[in-house]
N, C-alpha and C. Protein backbone atom coordinates (compact mmCIF):
# COMPACT_ATOMS: atom_id res chain seq x y z
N UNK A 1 26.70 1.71 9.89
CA UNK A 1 25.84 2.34 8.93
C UNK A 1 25.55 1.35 7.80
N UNK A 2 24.36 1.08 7.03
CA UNK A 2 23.67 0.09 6.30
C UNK A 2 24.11 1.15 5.28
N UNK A 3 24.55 -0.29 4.28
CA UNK A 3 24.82 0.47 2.83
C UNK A 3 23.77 1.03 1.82
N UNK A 4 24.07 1.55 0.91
CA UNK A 4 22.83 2.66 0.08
C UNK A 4 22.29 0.79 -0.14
N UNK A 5 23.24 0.05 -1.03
CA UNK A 5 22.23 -0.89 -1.64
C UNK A 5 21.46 -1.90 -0.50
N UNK A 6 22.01 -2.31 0.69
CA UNK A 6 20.34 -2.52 1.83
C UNK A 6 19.71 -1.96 1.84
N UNK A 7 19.90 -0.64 2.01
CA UNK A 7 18.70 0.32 2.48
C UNK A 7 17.74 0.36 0.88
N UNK A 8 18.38 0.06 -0.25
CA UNK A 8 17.18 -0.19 -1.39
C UNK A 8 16.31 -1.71 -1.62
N UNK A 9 17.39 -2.62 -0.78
CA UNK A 9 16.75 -3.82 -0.95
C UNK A 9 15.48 -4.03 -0.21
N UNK A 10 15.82 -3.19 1.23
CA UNK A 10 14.74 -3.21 2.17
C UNK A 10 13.60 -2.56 2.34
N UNK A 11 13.68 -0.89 1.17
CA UNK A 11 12.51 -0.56 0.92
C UNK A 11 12.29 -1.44 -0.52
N UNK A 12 12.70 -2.05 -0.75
CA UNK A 12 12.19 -2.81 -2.30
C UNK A 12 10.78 -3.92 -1.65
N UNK A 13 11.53 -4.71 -0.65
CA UNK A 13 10.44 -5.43 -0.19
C UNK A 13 9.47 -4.88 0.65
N UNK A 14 9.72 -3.39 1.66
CA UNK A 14 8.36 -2.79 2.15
C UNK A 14 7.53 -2.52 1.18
N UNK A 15 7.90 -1.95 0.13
CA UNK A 15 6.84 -1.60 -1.46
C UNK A 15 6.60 -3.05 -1.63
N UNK A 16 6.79 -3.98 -1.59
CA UNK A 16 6.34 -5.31 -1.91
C UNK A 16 4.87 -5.54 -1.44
N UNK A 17 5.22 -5.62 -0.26
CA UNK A 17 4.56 -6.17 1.06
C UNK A 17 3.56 -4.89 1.06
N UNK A 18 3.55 -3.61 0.84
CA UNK A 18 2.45 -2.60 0.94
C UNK A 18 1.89 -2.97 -0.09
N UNK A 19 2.18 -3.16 -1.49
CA UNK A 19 1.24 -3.12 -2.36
C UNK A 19 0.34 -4.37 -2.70
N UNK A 20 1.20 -5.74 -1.73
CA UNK A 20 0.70 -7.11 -1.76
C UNK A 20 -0.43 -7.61 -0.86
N UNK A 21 -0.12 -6.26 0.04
CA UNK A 21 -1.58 -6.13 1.31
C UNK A 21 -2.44 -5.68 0.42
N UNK A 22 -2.08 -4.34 -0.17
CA UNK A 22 -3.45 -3.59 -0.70
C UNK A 22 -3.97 -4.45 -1.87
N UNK A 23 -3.22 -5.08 -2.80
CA UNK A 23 -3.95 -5.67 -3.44
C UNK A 23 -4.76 -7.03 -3.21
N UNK A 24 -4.13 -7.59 -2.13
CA UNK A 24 -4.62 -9.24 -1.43
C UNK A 24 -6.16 -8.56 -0.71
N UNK A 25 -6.27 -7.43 -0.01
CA UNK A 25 -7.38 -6.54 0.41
C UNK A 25 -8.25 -6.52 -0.08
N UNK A 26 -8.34 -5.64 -1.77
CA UNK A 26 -8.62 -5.45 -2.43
C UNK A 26 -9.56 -6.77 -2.99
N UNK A 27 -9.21 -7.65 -3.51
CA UNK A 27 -9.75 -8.80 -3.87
C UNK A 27 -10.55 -9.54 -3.47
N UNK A 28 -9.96 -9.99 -1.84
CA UNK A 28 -11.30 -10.15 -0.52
C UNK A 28 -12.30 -9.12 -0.55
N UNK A 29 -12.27 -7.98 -0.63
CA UNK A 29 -13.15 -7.03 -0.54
C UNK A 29 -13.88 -7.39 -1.73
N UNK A 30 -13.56 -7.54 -2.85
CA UNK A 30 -14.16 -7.59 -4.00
C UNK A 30 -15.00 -9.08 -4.13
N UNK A 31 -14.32 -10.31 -3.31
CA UNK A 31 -14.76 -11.53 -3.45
C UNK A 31 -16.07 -11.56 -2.15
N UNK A 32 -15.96 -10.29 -1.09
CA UNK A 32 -17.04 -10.40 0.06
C UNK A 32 -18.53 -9.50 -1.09
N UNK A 33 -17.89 -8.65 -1.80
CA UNK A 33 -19.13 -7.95 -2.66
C UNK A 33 -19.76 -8.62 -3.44
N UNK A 34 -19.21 -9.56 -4.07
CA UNK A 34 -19.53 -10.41 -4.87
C UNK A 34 -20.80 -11.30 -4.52
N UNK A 35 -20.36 -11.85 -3.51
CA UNK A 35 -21.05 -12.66 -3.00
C UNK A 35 -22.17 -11.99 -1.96
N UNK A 36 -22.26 -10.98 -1.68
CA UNK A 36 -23.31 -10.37 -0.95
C UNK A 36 -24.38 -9.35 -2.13
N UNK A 37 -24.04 -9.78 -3.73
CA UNK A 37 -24.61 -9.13 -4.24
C UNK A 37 -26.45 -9.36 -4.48
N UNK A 38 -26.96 -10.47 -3.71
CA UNK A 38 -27.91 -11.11 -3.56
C UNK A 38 -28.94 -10.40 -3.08
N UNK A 39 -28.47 -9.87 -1.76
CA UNK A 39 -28.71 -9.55 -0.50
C UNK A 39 -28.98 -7.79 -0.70
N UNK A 40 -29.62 -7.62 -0.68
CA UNK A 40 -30.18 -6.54 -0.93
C UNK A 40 -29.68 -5.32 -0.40
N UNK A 41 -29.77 -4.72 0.79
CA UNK A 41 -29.36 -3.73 1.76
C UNK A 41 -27.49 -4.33 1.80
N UNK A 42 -27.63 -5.51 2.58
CA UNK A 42 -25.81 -5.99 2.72
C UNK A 42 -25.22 -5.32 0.99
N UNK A 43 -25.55 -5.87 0.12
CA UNK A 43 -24.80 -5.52 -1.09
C UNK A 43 -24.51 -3.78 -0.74
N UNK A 44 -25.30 -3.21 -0.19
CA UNK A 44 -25.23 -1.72 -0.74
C UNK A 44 -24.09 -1.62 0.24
N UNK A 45 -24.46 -1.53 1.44
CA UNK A 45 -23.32 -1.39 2.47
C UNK A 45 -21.86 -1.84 1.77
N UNK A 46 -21.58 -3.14 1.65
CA UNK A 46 -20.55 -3.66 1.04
C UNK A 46 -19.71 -2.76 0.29
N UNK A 47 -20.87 -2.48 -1.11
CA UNK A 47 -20.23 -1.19 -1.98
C UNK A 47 -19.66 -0.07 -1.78
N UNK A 48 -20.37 0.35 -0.74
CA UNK A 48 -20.03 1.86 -0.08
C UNK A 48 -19.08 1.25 0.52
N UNK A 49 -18.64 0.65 1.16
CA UNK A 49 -17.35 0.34 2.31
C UNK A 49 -16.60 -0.30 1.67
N UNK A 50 -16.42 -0.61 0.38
CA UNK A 50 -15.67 -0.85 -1.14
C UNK A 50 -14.88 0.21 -1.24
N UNK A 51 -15.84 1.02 -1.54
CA UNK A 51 -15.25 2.89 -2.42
C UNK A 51 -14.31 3.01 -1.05
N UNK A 52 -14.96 3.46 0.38
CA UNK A 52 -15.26 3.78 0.81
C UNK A 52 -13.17 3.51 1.39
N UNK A 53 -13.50 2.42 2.08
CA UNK A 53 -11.64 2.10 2.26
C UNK A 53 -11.01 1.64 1.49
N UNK A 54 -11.95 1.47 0.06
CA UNK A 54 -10.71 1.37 -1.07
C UNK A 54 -9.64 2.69 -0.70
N UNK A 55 -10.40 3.65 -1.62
CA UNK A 55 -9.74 5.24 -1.33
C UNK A 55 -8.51 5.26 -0.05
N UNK A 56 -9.19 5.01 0.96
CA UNK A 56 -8.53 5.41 2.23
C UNK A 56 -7.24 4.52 2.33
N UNK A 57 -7.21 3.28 1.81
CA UNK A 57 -5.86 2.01 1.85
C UNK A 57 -5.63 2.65 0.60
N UNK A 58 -5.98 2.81 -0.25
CA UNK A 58 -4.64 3.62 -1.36
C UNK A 58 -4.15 5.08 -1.20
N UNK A 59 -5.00 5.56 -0.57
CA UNK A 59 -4.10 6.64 0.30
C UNK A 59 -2.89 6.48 0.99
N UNK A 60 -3.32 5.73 2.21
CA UNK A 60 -2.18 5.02 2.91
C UNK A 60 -1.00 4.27 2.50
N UNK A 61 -1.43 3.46 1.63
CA UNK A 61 -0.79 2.92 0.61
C UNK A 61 0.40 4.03 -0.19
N UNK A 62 -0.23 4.83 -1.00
CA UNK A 62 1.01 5.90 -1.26
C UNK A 62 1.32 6.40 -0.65
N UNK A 63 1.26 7.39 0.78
CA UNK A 63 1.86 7.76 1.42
C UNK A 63 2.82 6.97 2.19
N UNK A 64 2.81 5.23 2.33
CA UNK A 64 3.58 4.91 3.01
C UNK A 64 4.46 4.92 2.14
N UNK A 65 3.95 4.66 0.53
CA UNK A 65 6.02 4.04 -0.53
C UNK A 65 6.14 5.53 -0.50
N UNK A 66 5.28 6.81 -0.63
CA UNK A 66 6.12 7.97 -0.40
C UNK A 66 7.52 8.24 0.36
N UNK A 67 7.11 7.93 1.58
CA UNK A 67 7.76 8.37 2.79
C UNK A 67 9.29 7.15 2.79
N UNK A 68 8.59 5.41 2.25
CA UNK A 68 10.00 4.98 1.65
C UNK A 68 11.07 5.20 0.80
N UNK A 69 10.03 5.95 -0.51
CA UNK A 69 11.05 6.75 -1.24
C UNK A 69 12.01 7.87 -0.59
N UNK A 70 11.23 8.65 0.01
CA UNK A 70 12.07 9.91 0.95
C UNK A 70 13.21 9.24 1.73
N UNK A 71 13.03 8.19 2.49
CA UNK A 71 14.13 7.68 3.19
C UNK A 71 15.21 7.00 2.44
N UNK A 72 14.61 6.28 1.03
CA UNK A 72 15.63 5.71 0.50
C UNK A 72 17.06 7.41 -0.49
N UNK A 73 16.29 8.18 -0.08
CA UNK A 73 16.58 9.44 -1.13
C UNK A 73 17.58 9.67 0.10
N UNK A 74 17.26 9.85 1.22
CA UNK A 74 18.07 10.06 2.05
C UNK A 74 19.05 9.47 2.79
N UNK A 75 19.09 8.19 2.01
CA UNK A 75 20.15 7.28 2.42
C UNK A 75 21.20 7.04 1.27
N UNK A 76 20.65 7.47 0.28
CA UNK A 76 21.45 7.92 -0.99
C UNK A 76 22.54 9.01 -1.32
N UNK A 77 21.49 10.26 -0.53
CA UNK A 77 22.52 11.15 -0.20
C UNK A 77 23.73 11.09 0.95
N UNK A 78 23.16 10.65 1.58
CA UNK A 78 24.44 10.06 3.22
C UNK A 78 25.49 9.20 2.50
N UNK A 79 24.79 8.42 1.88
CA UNK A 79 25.80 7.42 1.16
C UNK A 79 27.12 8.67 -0.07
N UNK A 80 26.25 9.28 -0.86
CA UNK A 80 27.18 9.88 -2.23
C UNK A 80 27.56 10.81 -1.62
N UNK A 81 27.40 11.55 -0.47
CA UNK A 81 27.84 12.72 0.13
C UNK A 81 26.84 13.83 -0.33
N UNK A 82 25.87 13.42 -1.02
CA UNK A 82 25.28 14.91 -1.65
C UNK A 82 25.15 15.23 -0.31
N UNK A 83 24.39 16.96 -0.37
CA UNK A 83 23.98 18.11 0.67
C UNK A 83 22.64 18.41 -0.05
């Protein structure tokens, strides 16, 4: 059995790594809009598919550190004995 403090080190770096995608994402997305702001029709598309899976990757995004929090909660309790 992995101790409470692995099991926090290891969701410490999944929250890392989720929020280092969404924001590394984020930026490309923002550096492809940028540069297609020229372009008339492409710009619009771009924007909309901006909003569009912004929303949807920060969705995902919290629901995944959600569901790490829940596991780390539950490896806390296994660990202290709570019920």
């Amino acid at each position: 059995m992995a101790s409470y403090s692995d099991v926090q080190k290891a969701v410490r770096v999944e929250k890392f790594r989720i929020w280092f995608a969404w924001t590394s994402g984020g930026i490309i997305w923002l550096m492809i809009t940028s540069a297609t702001k020229n372009i008339a029709i492409v710009s619009v598309i771009t924007q909309v598919l901006l909003v569009v899976l912004g929303l949807l990757f920060t969705i995902a995004a919290v629901t995944m550190t959600n569901r790490l929090n829940r596991k780390a909660e539950a490896a806390r309790r296994e660990v202290l004995g709570d019920l």
